[in-house]
Each structure stands twice: as C-alpha cells, then as structure tokens.
Protein backbone atom coordinates (compact mmCIF):
# COMPACT_ATOMS: atom_id res chain seq x y z
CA UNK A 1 156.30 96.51 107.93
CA UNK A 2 154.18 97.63 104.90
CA UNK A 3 155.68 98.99 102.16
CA UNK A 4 154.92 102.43 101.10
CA UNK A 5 154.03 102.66 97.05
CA UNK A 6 153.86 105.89 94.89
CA UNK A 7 151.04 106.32 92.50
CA UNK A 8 152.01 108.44 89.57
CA UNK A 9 149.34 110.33 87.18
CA UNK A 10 150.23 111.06 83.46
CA UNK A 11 148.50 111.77 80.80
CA UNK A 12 148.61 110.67 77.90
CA UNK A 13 150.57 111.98 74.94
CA UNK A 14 149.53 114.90 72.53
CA UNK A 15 146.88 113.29 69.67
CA UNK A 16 146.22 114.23 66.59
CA UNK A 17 143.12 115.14 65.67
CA UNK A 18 143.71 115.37 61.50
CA UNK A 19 141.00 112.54 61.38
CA UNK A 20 137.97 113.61 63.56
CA UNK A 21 136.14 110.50 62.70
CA UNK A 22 138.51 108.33 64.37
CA UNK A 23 137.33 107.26 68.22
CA UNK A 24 140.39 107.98 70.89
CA UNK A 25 141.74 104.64 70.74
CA UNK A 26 142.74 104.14 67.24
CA UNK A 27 144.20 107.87 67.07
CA UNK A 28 147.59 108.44 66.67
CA UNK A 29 150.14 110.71 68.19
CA UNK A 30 150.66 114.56 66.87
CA UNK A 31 154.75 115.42 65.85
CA UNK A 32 154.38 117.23 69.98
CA UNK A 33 153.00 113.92 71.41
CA UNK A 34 155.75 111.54 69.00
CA UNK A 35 158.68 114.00 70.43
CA UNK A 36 157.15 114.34 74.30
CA UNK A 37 156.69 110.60 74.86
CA UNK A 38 160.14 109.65 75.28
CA UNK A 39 161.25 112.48 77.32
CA UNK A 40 158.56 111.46 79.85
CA UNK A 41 160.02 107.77 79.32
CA UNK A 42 163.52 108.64 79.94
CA UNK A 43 162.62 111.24 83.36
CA UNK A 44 160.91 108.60 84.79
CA UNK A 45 163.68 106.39 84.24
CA UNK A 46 166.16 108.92 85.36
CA UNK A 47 164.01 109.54 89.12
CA UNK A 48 163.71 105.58 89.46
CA UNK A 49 159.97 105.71 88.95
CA UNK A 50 159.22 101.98 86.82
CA UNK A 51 156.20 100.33 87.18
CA UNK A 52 155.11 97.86 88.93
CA UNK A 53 153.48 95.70 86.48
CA UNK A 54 152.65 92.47 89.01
C-alpha cells in the first residue's frame, strides 16, 4: 500500500531590505522575520509536520 505524503508550502521569513544592493540570498532577516521564524518552527513541530529530508 502506498503511502500518502503531505507537501507543505511556506514562505520564507520577513527580509530586510536596509541594504538594497544586496541579492536575496545574502539578505538577512528583519526583527518580524528573526521573531516569526521560530513560531513557524515550533507549530510545525507541535502538528507533527518534520521533514522528510531522505
């Protein structure tokens, strides 16, 4: 029997854009984004939704 998977969307944390010269990758997160990111970490812990990584 297959097994049925879940495919969760997020985006991405809040960036700062304080340096507009910097491309997406290298910029960091806003205060919002550095305060948001574990909240999303720890709800998706909470509802049993981890990764599959393999």
């Amino acid at each position: 029997m297959a097994t049925t998977k879940q495919l969760l969307l997020l985006r991405h944390a809040k960036s700062s854009w304080d340096d507009p010269d910097l491309i997406d990758f290298d910029r960091p997160l806003s205060g919002r984004g550095l305060r948001a990111a574990p909240l999303v970490g720890r709800e998706l812990v909470k509802r049993g939704w981890l990764p599959d990584l393999a």
